[in-house]
PDB file of N, CA and C in Angstrom:
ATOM      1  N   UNK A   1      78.216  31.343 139.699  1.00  0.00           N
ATOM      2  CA  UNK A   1      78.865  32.425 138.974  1.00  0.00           C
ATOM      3  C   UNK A   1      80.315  32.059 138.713  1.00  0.00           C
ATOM      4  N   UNK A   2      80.812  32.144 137.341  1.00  0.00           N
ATOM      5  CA  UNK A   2      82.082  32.145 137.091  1.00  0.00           C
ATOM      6  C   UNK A   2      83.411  32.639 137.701  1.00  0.00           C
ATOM      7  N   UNK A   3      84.228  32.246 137.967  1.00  0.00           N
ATOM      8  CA  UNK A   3      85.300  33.395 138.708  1.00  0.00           C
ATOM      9  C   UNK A   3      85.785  34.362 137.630  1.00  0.00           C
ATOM     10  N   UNK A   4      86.683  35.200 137.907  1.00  0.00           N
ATOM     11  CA  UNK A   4      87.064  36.405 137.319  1.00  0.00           C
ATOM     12  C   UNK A   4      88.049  35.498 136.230  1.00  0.00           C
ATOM     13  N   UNK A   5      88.869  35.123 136.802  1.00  0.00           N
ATOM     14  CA  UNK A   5      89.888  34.374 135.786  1.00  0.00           C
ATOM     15  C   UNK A   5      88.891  33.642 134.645  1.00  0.00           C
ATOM     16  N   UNK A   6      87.771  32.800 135.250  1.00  0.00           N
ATOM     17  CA  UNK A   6      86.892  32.024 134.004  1.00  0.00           C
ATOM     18  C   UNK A   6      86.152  33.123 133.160  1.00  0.00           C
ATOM     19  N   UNK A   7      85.786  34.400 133.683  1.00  0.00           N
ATOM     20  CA  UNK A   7      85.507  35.303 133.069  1.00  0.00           C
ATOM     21  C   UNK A   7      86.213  36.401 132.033  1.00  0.00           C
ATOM     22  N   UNK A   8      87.367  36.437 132.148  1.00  0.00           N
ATOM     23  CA  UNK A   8      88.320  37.067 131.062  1.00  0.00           C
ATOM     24  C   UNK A   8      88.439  36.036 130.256  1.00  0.00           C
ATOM     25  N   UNK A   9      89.180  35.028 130.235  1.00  0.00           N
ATOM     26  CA  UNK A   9      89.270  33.899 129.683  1.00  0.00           C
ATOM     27  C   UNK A   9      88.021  33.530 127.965  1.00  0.00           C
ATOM     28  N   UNK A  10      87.211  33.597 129.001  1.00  0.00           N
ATOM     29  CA  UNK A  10      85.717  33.562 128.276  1.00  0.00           C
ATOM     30  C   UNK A  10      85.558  34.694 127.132  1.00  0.00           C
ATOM     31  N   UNK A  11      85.690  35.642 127.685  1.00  0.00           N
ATOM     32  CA  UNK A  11      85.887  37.067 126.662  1.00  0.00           C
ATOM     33  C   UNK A  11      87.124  37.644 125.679  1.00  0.00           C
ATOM     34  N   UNK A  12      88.113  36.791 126.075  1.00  0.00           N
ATOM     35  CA  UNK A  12      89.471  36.693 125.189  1.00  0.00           C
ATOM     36  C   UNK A  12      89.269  35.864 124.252  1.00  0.00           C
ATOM     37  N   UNK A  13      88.450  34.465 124.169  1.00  0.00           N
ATOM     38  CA  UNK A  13      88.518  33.070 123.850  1.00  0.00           C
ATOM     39  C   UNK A  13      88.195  33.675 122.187  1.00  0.00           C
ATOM     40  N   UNK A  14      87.098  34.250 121.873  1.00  0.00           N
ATOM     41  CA  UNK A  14      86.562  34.431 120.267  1.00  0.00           C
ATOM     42  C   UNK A  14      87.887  35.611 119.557  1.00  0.00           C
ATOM     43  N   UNK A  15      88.562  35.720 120.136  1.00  0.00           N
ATOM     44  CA  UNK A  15      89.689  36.673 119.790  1.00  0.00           C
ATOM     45  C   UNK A  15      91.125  36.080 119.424  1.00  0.00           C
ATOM     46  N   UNK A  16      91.359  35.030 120.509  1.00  0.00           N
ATOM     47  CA  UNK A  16      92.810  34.385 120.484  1.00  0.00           C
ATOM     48  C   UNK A  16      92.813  32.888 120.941  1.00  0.00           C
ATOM     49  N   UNK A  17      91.690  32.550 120.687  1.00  0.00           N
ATOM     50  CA  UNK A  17      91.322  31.021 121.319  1.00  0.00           C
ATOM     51  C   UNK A  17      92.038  31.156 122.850  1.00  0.00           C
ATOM     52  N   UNK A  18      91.332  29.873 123.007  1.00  0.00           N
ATOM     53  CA  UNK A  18      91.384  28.879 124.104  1.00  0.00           C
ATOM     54  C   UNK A  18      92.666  28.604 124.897  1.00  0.00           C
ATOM     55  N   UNK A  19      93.678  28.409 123.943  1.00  0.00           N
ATOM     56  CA  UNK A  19      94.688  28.160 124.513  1.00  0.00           C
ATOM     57  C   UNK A  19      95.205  29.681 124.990  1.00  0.00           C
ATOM     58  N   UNK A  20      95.637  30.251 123.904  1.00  0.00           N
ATOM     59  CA  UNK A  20      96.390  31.745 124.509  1.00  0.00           C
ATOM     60  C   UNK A  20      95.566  32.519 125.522  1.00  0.00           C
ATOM     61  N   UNK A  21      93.962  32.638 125.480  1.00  0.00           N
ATOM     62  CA  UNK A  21      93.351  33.251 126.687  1.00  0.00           C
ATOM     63  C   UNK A  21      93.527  32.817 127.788  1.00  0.00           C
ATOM     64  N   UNK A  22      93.498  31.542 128.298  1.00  0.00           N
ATOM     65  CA  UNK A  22      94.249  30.849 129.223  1.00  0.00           C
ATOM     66  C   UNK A  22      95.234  31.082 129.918  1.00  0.00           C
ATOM     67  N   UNK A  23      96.285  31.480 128.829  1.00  0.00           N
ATOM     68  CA  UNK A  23      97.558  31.384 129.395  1.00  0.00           C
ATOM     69  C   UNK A  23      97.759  33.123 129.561  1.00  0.00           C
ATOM     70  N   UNK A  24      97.128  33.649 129.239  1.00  0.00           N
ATOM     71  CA  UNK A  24      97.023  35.200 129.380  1.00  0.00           C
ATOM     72  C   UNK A  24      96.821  35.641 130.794  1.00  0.00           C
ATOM     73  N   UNK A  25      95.929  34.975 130.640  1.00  0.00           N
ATOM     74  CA  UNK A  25      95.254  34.954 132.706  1.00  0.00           C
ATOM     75  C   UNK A  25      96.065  33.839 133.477  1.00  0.00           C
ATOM     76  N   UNK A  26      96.549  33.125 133.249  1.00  0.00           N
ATOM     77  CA  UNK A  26      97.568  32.539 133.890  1.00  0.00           C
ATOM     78  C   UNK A  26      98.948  33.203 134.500  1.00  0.00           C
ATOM     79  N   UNK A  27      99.444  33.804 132.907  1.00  0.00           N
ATOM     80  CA  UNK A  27     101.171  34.798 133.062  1.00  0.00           C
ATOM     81  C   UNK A  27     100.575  35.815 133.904  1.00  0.00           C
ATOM     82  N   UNK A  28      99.595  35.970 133.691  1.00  0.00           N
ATOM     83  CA  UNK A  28      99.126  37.559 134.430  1.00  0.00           C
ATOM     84  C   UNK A  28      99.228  37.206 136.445  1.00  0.00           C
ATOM     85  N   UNK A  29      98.209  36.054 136.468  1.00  0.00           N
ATOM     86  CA  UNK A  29      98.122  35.496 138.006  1.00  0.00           C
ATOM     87  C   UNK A  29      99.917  35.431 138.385  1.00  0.00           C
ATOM     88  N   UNK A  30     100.674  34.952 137.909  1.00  0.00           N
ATOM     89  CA  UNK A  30     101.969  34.431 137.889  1.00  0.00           C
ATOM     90  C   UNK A  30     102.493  35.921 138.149  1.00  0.00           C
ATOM     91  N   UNK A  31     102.754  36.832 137.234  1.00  0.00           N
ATOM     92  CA  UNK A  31     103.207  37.566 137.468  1.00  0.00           C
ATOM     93  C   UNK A  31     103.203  38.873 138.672  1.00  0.00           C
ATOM     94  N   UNK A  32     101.800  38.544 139.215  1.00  0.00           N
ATOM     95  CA  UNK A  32     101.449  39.424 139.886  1.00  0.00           C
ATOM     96  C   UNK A  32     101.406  38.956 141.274  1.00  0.00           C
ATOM     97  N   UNK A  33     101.921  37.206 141.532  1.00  0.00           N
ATOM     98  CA  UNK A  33     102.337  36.545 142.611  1.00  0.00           C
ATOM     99  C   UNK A  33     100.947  35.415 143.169  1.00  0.00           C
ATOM    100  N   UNK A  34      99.986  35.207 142.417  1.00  0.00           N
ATOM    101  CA  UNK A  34      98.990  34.449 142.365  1.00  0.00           C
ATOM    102  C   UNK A  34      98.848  33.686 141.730  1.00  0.00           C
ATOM    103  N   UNK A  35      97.906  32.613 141.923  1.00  0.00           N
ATOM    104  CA  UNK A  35      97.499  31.683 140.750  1.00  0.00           C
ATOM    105  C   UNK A  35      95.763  32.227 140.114  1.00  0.00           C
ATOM    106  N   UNK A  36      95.768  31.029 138.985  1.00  0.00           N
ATOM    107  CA  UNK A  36      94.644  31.646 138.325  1.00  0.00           C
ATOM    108  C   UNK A  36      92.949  31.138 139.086  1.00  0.00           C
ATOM    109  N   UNK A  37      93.254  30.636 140.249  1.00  0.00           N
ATOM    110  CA  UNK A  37      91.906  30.425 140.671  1.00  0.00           C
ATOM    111  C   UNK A  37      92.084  31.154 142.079  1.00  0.00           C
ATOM    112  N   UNK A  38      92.916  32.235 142.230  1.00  0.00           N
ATOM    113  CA  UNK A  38      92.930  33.056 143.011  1.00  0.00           C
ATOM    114  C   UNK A  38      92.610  34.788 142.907  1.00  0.00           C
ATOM    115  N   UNK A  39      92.531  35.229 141.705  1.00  0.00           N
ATOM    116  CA  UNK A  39      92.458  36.488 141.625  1.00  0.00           C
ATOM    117  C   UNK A  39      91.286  36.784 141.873  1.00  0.00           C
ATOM    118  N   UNK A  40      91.190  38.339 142.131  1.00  0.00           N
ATOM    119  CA  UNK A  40      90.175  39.352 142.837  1.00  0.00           C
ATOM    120  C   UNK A  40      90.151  40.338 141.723  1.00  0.00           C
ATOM    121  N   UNK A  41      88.542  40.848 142.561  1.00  0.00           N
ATOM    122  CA  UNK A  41      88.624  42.556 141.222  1.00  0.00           C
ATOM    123  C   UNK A  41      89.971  43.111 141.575  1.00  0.00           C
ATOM    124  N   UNK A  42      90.534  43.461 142.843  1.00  0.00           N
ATOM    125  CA  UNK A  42      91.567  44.242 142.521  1.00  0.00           C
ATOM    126  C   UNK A  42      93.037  44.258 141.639  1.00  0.00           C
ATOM    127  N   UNK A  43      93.045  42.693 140.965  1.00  0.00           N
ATOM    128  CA  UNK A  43      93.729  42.408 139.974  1.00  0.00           C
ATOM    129  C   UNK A  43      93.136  42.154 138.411  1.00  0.00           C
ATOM    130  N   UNK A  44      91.993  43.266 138.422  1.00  0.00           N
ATOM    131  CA  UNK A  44      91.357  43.611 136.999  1.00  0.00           C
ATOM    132  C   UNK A  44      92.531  44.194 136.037  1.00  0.00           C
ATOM    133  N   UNK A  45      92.567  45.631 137.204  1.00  0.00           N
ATOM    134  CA  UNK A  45      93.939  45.946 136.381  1.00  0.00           C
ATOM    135  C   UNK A  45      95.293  45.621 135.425  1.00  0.00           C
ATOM    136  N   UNK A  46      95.733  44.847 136.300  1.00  0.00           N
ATOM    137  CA  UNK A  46      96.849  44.025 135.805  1.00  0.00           C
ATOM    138  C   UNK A  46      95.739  43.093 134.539  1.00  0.00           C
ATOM    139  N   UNK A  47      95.052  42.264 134.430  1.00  0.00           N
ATOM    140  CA  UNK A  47      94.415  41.617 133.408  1.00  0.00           C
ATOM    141  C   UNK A  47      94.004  42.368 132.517  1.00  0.00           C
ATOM    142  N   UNK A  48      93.303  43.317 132.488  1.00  0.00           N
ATOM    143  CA  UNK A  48      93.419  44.680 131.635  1.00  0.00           C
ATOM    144  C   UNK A  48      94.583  44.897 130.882  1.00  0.00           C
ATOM    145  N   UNK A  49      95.048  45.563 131.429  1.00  0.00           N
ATOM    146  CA  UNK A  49      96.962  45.779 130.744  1.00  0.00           C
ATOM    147  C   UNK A  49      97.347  44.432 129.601  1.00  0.00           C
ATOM    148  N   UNK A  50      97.194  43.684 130.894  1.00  0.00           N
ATOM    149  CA  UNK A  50      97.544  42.059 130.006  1.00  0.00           C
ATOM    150  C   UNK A  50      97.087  42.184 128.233  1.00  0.00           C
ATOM    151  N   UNK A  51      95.669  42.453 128.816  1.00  0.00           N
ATOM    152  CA  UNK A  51      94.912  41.783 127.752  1.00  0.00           C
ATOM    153  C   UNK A  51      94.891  42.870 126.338  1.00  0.00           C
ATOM    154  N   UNK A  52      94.880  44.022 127.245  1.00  0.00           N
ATOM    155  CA  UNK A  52      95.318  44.976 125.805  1.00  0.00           C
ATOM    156  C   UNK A  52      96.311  44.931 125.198  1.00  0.00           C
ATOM    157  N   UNK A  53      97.899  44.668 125.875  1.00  0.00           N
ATOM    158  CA  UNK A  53      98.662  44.367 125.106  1.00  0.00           C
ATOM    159  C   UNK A  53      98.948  42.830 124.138  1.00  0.00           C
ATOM    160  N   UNK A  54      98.214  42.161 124.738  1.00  0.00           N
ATOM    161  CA  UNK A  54      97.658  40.700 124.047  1.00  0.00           C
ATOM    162  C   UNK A  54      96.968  40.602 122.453  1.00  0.00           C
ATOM    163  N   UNK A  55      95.854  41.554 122.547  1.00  0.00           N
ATOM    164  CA  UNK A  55      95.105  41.897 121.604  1.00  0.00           C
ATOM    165  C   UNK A  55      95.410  42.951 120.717  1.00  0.00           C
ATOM    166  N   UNK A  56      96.160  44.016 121.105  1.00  0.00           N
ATOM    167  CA  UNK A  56      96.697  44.941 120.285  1.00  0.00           C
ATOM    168  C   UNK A  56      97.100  45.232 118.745  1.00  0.00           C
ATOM    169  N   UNK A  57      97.914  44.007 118.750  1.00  0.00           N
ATOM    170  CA  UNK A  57      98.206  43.533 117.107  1.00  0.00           C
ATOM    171  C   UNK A  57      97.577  42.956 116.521  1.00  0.00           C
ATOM    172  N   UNK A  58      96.328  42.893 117.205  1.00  0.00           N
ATOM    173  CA  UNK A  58      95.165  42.069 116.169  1.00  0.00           C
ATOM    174  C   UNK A  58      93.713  42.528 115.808  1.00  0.00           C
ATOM    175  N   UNK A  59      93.475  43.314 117.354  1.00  0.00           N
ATOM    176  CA  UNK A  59      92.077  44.060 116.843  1.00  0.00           C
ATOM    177  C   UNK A  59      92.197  45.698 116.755  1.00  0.00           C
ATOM    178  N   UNK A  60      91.091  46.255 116.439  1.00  0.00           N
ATOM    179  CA  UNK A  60      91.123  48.258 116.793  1.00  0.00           C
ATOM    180  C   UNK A  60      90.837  48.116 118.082  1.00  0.00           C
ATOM    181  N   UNK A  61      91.065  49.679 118.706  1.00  0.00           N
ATOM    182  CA  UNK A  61      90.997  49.911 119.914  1.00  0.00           C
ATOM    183  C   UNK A  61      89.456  50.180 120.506  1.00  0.00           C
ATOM    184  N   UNK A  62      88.664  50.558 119.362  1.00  0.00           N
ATOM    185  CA  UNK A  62      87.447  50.349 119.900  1.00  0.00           C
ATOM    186  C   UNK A  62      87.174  48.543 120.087  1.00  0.00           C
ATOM    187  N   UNK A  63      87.182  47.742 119.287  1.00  0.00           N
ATOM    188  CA  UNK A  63      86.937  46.371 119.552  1.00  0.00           C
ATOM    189  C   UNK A  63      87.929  45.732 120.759  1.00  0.00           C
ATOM    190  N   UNK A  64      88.557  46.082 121.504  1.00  0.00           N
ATOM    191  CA  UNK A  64      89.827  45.885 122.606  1.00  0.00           C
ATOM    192  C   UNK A  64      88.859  46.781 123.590  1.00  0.00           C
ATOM    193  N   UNK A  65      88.545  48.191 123.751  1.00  0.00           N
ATOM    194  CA  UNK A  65      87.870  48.576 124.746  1.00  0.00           C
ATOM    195  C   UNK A  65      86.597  47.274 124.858  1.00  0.00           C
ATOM    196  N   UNK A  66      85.867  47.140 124.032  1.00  0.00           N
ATOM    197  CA  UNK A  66      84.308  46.161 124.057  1.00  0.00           C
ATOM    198  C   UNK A  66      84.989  44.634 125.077  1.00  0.00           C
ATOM    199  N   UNK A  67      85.698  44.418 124.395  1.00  0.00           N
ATOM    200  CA  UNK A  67      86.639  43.008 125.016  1.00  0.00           C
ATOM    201  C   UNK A  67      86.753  43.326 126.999  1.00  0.00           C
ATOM    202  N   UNK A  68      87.487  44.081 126.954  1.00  0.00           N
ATOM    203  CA  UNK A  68      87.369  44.865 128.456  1.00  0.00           C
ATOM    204  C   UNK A  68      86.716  44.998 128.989  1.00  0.00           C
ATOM    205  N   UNK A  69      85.569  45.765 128.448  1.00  0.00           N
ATOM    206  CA  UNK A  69      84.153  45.950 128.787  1.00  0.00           C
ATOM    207  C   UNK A  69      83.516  44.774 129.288  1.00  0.00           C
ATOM    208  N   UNK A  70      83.410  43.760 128.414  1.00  0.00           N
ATOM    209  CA  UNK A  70      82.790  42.780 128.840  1.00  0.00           C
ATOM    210  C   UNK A  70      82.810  41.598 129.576  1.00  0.00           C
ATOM    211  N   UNK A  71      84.493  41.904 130.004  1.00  0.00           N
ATOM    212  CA  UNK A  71      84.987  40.882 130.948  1.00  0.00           C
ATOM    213  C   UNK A  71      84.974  41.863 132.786  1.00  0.00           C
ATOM    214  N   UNK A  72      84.724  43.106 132.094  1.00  0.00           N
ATOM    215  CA  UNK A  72      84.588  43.881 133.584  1.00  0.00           C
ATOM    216  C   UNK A  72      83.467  43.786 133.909  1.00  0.00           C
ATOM    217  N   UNK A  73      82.312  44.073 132.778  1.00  0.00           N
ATOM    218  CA  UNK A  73      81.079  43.625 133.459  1.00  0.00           C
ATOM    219  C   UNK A  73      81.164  42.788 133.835  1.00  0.00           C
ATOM    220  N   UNK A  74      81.437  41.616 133.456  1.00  0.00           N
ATOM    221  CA  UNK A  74      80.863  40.346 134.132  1.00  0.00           C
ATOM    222  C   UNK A  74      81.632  39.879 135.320  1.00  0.00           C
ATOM    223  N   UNK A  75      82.369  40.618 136.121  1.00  0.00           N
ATOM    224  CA  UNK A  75      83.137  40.686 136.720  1.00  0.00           C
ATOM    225  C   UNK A  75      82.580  41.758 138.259  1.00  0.00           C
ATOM    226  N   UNK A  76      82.204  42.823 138.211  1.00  0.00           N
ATOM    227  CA  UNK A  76      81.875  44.048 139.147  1.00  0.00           C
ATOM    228  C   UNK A  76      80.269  44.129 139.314  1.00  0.00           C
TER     229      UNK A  76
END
């Protein structure tokens, strides 16, 4: 099974490529005092936040909830 970080990553990737999903879950691990092959569900949150404000200027908010959605499923 993927980790959480390979799992957002994965679900950002068809949205903002490869590189910026990456580094999304990276600033996020960083910021929150972790690295990216360390996070837990309880730093969904913070990746959440991340990722909505990441995606914001680019998709609707229903297609940003689905994005979420599907990195939480695969996640919980």
């Amino acid at each position: 099974m993927a980790g959480i970080s390979e799992t957002v990553v994965r679900a950002l990737v068809p949205y903002v490529g490869a590189t910026v999903a990456d580094t999304c879950v990276r600033a996020t691990a960083i910021s929150i005092g972790k690295s990216f092959d360390i996070l837990t569900t309880e730093d969904l949150p913070a990746l959440e936040e991340r990722a909505r404000r990441l995606l914001a200027p680019l998709l609707p908010k229903a297609t940003i909830d689905r994005v979420v959605a599907e990195f939480r499923g695969g996640v919980l």
